[in-house]
PDB file of N, CA and C in Angstrom:
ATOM      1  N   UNK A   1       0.817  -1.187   0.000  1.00  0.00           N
ATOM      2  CA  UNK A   1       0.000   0.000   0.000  1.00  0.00           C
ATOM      3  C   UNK A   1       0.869   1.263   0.000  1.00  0.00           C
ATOM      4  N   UNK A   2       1.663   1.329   0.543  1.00  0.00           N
ATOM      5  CA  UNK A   2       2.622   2.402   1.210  1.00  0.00           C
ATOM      6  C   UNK A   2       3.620   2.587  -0.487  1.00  0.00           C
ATOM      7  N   UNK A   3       4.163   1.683  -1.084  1.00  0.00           N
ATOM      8  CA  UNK A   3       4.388   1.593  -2.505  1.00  0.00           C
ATOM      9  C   UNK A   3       3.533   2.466  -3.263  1.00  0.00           C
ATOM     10  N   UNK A   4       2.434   2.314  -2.929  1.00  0.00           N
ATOM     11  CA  UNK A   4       1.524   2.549  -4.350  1.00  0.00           C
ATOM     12  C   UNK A   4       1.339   3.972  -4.170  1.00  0.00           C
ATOM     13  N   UNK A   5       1.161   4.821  -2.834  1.00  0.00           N
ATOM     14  CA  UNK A   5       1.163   6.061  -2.351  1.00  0.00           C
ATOM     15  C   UNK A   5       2.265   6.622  -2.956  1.00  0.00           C
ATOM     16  N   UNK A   6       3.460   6.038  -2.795  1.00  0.00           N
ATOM     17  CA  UNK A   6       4.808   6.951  -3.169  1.00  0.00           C
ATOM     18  C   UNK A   6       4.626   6.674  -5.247  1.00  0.00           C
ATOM     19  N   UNK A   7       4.209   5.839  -5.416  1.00  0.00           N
ATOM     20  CA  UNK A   7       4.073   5.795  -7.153  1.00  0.00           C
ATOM     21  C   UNK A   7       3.140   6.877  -7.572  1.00  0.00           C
ATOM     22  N   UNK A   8       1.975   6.881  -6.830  1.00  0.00           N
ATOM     23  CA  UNK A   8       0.839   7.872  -7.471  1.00  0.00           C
ATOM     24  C   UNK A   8       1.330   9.391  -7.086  1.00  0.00           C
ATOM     25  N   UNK A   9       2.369   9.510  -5.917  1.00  0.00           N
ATOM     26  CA  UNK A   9       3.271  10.635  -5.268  1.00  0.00           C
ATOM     27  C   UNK A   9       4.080  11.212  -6.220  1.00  0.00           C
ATOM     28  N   UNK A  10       4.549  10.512  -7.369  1.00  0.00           N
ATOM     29  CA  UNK A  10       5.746  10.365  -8.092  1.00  0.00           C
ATOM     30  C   UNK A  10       4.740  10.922  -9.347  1.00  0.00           C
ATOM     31  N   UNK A  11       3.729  10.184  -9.885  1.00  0.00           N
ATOM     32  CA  UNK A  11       3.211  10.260 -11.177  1.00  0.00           C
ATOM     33  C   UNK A  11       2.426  11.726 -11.400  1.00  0.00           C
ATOM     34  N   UNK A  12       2.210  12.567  -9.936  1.00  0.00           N
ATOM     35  CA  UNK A  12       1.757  13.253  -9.580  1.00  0.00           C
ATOM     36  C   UNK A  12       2.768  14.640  -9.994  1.00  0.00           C
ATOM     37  N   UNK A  13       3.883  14.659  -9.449  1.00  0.00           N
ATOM     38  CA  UNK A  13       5.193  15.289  -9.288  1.00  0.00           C
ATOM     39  C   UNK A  13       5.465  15.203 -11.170  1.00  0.00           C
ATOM     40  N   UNK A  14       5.619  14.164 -11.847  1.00  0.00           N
ATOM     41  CA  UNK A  14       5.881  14.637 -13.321  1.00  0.00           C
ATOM     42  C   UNK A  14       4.746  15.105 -13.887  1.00  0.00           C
ATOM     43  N   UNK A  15       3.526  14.785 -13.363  1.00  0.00           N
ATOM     44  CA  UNK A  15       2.628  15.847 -14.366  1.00  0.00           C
ATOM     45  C   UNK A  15       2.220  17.211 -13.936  1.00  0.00           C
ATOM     46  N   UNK A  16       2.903  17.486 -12.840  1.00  0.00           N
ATOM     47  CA  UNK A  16       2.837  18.842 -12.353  1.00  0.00           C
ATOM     48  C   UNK A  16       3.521  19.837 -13.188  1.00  0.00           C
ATOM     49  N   UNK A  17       2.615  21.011 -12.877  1.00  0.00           N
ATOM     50  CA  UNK A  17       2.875  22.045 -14.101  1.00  0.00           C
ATOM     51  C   UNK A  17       3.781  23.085 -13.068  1.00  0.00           C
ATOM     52  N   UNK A  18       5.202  23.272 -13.396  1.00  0.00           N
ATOM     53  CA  UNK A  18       6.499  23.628 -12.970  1.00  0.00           C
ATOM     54  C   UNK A  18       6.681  24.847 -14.008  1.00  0.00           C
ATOM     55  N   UNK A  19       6.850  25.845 -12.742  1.00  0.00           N
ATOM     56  CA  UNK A  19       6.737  27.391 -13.338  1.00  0.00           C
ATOM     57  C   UNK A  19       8.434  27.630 -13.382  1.00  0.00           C
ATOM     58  N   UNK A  20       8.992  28.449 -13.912  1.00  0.00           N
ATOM     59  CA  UNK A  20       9.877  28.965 -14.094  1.00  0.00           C
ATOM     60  C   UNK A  20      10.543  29.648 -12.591  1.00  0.00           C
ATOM     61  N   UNK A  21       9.726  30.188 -11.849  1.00  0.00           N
ATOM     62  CA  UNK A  21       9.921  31.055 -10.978  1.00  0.00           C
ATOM     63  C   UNK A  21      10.688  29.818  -9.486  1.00  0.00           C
ATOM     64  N   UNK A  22       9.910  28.567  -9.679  1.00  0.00           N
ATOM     65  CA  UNK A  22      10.031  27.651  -9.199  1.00  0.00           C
ATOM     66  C   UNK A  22      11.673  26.849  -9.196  1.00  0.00           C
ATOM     67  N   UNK A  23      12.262  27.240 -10.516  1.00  0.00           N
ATOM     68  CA  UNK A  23      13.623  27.089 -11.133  1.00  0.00           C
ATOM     69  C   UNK A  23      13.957  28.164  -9.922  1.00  0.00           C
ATOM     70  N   UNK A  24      13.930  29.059  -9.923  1.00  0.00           N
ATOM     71  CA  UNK A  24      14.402  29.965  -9.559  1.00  0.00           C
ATOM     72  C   UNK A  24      14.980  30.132  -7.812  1.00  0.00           C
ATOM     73  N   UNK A  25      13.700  29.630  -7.722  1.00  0.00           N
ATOM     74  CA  UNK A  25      13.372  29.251  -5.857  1.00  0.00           C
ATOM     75  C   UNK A  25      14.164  27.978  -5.475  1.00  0.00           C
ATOM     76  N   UNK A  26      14.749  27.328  -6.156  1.00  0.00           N
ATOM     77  CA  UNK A  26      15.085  26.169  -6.062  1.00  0.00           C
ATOM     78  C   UNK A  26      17.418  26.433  -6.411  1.00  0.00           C
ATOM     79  N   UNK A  27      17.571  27.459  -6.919  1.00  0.00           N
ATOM     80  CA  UNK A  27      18.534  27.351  -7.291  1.00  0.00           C
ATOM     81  C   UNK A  27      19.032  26.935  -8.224  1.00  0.00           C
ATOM     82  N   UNK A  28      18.217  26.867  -9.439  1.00  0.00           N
ATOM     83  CA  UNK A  28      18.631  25.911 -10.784  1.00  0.00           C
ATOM     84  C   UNK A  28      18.566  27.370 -11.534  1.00  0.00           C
ATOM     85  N   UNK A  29      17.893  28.298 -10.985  1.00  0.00           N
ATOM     86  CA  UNK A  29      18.212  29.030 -12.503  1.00  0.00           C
ATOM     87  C   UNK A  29      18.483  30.656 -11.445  1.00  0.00           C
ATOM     88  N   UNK A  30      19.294  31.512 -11.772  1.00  0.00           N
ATOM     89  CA  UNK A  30      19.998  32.698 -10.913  1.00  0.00           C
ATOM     90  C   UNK A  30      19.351  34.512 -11.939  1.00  0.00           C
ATOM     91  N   UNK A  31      18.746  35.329 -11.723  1.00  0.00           N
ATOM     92  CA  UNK A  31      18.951  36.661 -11.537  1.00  0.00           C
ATOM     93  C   UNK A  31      20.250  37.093 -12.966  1.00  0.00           C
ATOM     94  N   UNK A  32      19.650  37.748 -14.092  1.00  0.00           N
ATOM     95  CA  UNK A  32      20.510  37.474 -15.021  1.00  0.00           C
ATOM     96  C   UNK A  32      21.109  36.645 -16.009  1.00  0.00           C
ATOM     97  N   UNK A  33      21.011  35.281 -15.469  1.00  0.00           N
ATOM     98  CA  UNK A  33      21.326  34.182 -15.944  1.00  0.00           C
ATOM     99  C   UNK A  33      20.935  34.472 -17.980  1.00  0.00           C
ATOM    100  N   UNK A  34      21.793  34.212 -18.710  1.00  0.00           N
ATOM    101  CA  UNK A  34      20.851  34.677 -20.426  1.00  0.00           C
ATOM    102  C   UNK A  34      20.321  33.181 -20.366  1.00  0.00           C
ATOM    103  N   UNK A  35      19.174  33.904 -21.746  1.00  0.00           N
ATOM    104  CA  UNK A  35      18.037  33.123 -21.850  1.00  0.00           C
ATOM    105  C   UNK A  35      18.265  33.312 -23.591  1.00  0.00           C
ATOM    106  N   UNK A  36      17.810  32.136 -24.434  1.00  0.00           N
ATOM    107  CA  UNK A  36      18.095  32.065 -25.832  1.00  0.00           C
ATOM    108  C   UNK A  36      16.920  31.300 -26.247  1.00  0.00           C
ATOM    109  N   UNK A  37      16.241  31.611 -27.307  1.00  0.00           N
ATOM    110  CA  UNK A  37      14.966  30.481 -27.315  1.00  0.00           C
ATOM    111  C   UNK A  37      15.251  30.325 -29.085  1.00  0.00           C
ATOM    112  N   UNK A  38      15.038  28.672 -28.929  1.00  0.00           N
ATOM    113  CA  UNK A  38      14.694  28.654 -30.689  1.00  0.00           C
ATOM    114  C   UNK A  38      14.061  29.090 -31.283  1.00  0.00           C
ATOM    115  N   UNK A  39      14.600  29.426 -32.605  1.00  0.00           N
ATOM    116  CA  UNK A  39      13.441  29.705 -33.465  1.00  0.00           C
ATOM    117  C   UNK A  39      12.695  28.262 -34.054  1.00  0.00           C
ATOM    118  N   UNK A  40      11.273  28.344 -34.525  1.00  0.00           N
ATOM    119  CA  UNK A  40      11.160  27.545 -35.997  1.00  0.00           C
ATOM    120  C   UNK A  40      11.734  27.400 -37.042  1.00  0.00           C
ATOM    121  N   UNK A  41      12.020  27.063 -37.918  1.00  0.00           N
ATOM    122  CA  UNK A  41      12.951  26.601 -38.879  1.00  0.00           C
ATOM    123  C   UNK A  41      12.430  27.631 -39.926  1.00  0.00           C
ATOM    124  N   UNK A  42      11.070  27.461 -40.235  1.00  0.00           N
ATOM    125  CA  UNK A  42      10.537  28.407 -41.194  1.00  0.00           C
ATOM    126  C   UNK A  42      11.259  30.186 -40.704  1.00  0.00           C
ATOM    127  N   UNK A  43      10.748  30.310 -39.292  1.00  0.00           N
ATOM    128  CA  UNK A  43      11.044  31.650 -38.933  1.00  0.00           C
ATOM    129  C   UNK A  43      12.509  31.963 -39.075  1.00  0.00           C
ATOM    130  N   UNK A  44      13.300  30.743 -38.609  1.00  0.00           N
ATOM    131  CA  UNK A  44      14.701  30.768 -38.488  1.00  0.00           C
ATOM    132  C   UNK A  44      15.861  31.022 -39.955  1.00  0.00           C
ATOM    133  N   UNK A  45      14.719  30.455 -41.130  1.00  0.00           N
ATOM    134  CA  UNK A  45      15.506  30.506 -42.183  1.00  0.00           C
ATOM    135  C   UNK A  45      15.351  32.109 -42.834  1.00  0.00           C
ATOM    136  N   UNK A  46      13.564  32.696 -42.631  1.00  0.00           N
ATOM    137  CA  UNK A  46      13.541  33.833 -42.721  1.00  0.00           C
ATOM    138  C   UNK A  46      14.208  34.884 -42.019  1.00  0.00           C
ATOM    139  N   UNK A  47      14.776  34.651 -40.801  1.00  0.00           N
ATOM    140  CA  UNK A  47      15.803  35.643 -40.257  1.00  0.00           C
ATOM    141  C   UNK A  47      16.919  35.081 -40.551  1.00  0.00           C
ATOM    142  N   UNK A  48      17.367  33.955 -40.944  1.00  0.00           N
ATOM    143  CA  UNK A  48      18.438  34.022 -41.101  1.00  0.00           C
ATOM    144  C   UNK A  48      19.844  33.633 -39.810  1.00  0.00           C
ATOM    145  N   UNK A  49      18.764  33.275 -38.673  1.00  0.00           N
ATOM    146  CA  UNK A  49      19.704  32.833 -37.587  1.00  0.00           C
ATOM    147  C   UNK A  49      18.347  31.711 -36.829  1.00  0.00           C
ATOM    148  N   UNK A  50      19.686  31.344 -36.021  1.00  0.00           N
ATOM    149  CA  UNK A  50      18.384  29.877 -34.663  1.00  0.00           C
ATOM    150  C   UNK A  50      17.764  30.524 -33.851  1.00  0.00           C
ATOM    151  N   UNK A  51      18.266  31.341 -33.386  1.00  0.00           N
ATOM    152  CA  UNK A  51      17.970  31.716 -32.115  1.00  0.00           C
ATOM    153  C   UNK A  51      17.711  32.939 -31.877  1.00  0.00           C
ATOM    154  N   UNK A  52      16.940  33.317 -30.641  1.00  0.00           N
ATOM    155  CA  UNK A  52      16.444  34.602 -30.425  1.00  0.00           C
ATOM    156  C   UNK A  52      17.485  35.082 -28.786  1.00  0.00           C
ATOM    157  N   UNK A  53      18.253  35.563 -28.918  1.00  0.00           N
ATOM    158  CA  UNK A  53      19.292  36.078 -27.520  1.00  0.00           C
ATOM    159  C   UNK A  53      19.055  37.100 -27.496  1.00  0.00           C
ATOM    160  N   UNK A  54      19.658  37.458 -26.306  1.00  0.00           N
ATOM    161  CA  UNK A  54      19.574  38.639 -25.305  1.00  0.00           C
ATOM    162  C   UNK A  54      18.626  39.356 -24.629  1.00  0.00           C
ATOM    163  N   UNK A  55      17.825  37.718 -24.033  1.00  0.00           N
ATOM    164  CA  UNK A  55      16.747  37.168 -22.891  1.00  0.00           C
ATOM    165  C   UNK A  55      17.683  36.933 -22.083  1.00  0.00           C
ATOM    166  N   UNK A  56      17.337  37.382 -20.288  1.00  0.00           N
ATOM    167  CA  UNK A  56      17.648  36.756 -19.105  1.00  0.00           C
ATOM    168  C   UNK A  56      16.980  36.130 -18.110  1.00  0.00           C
ATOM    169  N   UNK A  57      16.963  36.001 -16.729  1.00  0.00           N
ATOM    170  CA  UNK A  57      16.035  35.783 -16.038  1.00  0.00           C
ATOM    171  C   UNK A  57      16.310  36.649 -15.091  1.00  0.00           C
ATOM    172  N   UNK A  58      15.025  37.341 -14.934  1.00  0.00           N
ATOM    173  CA  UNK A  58      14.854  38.381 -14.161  1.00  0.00           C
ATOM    174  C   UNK A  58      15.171  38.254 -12.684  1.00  0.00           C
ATOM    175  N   UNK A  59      14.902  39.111 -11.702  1.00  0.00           N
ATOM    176  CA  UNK A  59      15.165  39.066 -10.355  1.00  0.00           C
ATOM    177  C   UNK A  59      13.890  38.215  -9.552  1.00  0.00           C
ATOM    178  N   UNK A  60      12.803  38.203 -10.559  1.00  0.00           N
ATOM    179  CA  UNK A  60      11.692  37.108  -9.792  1.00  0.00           C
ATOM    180  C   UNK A  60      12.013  35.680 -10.346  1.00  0.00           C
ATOM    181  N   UNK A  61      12.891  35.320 -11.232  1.00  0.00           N
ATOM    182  CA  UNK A  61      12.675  34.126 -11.928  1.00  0.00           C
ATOM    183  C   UNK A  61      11.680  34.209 -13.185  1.00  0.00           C
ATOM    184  N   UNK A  62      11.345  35.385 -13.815  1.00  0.00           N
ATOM    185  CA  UNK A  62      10.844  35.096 -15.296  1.00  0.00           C
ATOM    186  C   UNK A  62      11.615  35.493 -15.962  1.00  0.00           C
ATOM    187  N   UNK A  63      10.881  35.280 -17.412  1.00  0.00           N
ATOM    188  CA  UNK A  63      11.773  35.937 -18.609  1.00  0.00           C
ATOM    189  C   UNK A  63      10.798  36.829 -19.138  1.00  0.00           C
ATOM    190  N   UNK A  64      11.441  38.421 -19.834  1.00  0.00           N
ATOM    191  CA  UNK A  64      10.825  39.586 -19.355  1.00  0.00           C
ATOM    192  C   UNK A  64      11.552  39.631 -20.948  1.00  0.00           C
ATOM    193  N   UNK A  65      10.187  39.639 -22.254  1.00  0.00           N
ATOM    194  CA  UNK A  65      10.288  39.788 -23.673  1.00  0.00           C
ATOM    195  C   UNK A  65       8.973  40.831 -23.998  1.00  0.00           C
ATOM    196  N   UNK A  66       9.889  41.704 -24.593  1.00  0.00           N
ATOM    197  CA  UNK A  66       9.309  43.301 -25.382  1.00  0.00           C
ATOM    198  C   UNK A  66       8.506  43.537 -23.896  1.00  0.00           C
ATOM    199  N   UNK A  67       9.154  43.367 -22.787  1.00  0.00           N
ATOM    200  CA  UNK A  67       8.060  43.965 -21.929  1.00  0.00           C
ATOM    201  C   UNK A  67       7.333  43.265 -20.694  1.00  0.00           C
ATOM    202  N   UNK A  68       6.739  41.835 -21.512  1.00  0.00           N
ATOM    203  CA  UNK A  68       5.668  41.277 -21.255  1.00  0.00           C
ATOM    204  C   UNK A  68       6.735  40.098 -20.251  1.00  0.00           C
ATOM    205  N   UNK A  69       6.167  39.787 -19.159  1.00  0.00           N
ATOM    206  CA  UNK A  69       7.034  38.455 -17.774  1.00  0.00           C
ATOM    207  C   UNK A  69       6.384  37.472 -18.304  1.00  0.00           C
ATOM    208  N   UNK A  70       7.017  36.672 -18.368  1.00  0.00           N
ATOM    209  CA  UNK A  70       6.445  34.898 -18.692  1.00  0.00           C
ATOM    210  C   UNK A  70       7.129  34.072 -17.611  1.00  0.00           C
ATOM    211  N   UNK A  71       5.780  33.200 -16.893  1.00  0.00           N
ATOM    212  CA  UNK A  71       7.015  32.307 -15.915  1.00  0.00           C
ATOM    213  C   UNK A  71       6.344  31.229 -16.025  1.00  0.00           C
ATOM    214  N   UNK A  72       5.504  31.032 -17.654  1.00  0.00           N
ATOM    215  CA  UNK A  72       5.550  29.711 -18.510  1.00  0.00           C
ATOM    216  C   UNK A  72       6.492  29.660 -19.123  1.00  0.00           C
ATOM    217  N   UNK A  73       7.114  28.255 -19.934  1.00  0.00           N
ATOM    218  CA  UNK A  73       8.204  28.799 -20.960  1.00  0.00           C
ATOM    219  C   UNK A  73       6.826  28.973 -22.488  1.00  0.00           C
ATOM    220  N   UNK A  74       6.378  28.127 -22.669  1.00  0.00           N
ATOM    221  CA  UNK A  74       5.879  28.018 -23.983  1.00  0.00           C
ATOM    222  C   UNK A  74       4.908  29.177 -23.958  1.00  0.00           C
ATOM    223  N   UNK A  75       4.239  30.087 -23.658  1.00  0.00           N
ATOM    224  CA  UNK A  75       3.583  31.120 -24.322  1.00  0.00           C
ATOM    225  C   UNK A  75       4.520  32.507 -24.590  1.00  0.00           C
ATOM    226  N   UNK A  76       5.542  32.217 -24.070  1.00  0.00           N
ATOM    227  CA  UNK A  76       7.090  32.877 -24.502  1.00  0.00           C
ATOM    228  C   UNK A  76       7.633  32.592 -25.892  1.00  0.00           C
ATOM    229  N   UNK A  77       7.969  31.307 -26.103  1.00  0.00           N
ATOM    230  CA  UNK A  77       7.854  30.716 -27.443  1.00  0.00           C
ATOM    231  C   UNK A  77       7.048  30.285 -28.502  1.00  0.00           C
ATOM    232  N   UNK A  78       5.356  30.533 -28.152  1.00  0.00           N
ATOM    233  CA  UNK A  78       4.587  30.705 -29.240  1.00  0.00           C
ATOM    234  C   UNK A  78       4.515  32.407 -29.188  1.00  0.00           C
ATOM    235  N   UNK A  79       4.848  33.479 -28.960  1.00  0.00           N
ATOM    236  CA  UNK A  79       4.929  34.903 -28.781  1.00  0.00           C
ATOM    237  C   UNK A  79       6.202  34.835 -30.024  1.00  0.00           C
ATOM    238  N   UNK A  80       7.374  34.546 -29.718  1.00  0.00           N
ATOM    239  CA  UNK A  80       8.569  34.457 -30.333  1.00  0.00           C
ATOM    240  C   UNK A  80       8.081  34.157 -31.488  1.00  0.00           C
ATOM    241  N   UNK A  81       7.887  32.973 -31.910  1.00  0.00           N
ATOM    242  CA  UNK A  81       7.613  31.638 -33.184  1.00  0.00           C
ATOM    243  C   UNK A  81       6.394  31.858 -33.758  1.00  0.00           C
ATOM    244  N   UNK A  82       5.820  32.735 -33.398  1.00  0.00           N
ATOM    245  CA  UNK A  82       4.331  33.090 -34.155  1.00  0.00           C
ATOM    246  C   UNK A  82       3.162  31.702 -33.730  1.00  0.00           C
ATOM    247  N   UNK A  83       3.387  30.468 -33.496  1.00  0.00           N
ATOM    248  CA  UNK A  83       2.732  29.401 -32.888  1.00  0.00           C
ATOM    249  C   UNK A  83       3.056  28.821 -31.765  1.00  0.00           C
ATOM    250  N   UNK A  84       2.508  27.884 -31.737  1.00  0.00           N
ATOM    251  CA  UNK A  84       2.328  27.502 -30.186  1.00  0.00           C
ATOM    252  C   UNK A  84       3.813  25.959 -30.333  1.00  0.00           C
ATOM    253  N   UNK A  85       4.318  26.020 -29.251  1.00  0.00           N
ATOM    254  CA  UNK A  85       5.613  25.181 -29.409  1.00  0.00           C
ATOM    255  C   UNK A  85       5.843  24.493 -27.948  1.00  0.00           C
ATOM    256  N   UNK A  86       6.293  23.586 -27.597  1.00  0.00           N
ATOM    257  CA  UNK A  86       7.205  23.551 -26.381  1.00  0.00           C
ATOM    258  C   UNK A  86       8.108  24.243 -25.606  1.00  0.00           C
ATOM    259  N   UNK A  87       7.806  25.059 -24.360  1.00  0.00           N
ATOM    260  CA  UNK A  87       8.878  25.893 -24.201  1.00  0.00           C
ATOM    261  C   UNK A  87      10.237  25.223 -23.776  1.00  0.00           C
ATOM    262  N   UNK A  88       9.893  24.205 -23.097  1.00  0.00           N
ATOM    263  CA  UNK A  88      10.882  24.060 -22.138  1.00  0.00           C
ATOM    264  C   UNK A  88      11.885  22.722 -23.259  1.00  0.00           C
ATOM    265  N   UNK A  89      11.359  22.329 -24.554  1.00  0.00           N
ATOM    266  CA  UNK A  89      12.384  22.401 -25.337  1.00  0.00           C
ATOM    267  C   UNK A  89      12.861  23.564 -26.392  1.00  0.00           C
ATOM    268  N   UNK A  90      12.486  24.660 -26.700  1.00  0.00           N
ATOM    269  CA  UNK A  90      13.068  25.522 -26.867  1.00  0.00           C
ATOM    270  C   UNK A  90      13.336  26.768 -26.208  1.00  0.00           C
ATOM    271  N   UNK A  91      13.934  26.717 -25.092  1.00  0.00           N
ATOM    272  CA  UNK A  91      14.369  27.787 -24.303  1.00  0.00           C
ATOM    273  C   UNK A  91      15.380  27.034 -23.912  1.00  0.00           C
ATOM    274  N   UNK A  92      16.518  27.896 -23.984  1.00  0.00           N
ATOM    275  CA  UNK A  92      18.001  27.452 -22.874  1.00  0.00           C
ATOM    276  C   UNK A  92      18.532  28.558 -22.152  1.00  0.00           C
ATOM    277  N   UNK A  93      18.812  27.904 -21.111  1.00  0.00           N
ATOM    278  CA  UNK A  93      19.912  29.066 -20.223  1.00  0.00           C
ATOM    279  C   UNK A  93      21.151  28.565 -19.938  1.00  0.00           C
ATOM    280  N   UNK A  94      21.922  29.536 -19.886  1.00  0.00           N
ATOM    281  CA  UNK A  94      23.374  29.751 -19.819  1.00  0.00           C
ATOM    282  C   UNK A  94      24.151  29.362 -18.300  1.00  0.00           C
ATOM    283  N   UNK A  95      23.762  28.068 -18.232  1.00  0.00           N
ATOM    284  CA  UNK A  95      24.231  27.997 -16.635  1.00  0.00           C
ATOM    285  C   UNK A  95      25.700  26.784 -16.645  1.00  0.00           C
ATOM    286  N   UNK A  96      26.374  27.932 -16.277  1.00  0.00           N
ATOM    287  CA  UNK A  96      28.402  27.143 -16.234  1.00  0.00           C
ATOM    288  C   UNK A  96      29.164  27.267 -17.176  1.00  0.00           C
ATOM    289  N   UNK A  97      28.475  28.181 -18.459  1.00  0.00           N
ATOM    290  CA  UNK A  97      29.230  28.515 -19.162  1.00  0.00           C
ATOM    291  C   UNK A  97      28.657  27.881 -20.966  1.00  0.00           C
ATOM    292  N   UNK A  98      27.651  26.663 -20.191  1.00  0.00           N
ATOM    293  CA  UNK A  98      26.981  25.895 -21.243  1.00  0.00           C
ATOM    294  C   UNK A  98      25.395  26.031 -21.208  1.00  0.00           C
ATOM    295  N   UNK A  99      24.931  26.046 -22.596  1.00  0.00           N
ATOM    296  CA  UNK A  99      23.470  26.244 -23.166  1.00  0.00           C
ATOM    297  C   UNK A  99      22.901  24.573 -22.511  1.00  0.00           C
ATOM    298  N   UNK A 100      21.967  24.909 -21.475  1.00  0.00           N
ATOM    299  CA  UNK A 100      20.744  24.139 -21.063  1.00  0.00           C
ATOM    300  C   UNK A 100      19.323  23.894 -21.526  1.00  0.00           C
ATOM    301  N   UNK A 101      18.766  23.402 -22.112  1.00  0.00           N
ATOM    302  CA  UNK A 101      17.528  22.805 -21.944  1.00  0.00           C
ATOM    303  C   UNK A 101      16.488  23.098 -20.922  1.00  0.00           C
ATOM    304  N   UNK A 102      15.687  23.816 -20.881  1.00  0.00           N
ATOM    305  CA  UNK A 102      14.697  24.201 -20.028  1.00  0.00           C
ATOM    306  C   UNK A 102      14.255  22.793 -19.172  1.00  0.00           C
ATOM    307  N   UNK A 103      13.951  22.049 -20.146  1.00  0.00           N
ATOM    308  CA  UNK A 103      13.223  20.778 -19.726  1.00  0.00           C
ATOM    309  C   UNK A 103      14.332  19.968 -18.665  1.00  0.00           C
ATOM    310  N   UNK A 104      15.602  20.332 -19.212  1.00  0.00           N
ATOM    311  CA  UNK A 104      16.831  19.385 -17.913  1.00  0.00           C
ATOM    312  C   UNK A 104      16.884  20.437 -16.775  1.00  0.00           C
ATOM    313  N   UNK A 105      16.136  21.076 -16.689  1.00  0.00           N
ATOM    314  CA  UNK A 105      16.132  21.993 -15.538  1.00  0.00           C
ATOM    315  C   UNK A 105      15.150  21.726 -14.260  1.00  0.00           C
ATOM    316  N   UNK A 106      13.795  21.315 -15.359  1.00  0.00           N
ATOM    317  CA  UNK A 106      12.963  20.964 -14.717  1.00  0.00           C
ATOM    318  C   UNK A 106      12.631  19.367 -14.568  1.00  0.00           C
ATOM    319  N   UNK A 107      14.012  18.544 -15.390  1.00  0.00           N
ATOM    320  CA  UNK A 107      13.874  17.039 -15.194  1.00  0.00           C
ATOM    321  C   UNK A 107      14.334  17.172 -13.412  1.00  0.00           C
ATOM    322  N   UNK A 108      15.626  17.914 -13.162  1.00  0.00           N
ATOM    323  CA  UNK A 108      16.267  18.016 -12.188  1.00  0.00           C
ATOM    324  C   UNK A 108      15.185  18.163 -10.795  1.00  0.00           C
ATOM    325  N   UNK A 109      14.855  19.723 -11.162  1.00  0.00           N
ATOM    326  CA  UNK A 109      13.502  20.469 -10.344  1.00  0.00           C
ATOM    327  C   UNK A 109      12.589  18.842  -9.843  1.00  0.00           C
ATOM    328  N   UNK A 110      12.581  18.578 -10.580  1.00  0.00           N
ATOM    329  CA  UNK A 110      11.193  17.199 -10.154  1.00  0.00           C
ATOM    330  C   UNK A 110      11.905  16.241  -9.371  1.00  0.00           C
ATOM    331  N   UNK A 111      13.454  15.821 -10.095  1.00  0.00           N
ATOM    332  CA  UNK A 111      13.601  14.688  -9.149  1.00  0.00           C
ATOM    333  C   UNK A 111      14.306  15.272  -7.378  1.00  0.00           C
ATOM    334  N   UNK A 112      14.231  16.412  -7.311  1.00  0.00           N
ATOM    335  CA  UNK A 112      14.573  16.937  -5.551  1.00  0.00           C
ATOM    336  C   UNK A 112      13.151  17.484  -5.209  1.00  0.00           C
ATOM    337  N   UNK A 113      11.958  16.764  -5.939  1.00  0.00           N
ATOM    338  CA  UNK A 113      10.789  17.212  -5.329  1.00  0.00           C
ATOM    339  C   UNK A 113      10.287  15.409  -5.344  1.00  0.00           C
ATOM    340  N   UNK A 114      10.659  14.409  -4.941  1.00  0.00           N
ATOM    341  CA  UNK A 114      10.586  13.118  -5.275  1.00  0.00           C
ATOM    342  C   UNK A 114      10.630  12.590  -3.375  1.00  0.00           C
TER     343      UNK A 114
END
């Protein structure tokens, strides 16, 4: 019984919807830190580059584009991309010197909430 509590505990914890700000509170993501989000391929070939830089994370833990705080990733990246996308595979941050994966941020985030 006591098994099955910690499984449905667990199945609970990955389908939880994990805010950005939460990165933040946790120490996975720092105040400044840059933020780079893919483009679409279509959008990407029309500009002419991948990526959209010189995004950070703010002093609350969002990311703060033309203005507007997002501490979803993906309505950040359907804003960016003109459609609706995955944020947390296209958003990375700059943490150690190397481009991260939103989503290995929040694979992490989940398993010290386990």
């Amino acid at each position: 019984m006591e098994f099955e509590k910690h499984n449905e505990s667990k199945k609970k914890i990955a389908n939880f919807h994990v805010k950005l700000t939460q990165l933040l509170d946790a120490g996975l993501t720092k105040r400044g830190m840059s933020v780079r989000v893919k483009l679409k391929r279509d959008l990407a070939k029309k500009l002419g580059r991948e990526y959209i830089n010189s995004l950070e994370i703010s002093s609350t833990g969002t990311i703060v584009c033309d203005g507007q705080e997002f501490d979803k990733p993906s309505p950040l990246t359907g804003k960016i991309n003109g459609s609706s996308c995955n944020g947390w595979e296209y958003i990375e941050i700059k943490k150690d010197g190397c481009w991260v994966r939103l989503e290995e941020l929040r694979a992490i985030w989940r398993t010290t909430k386990n």
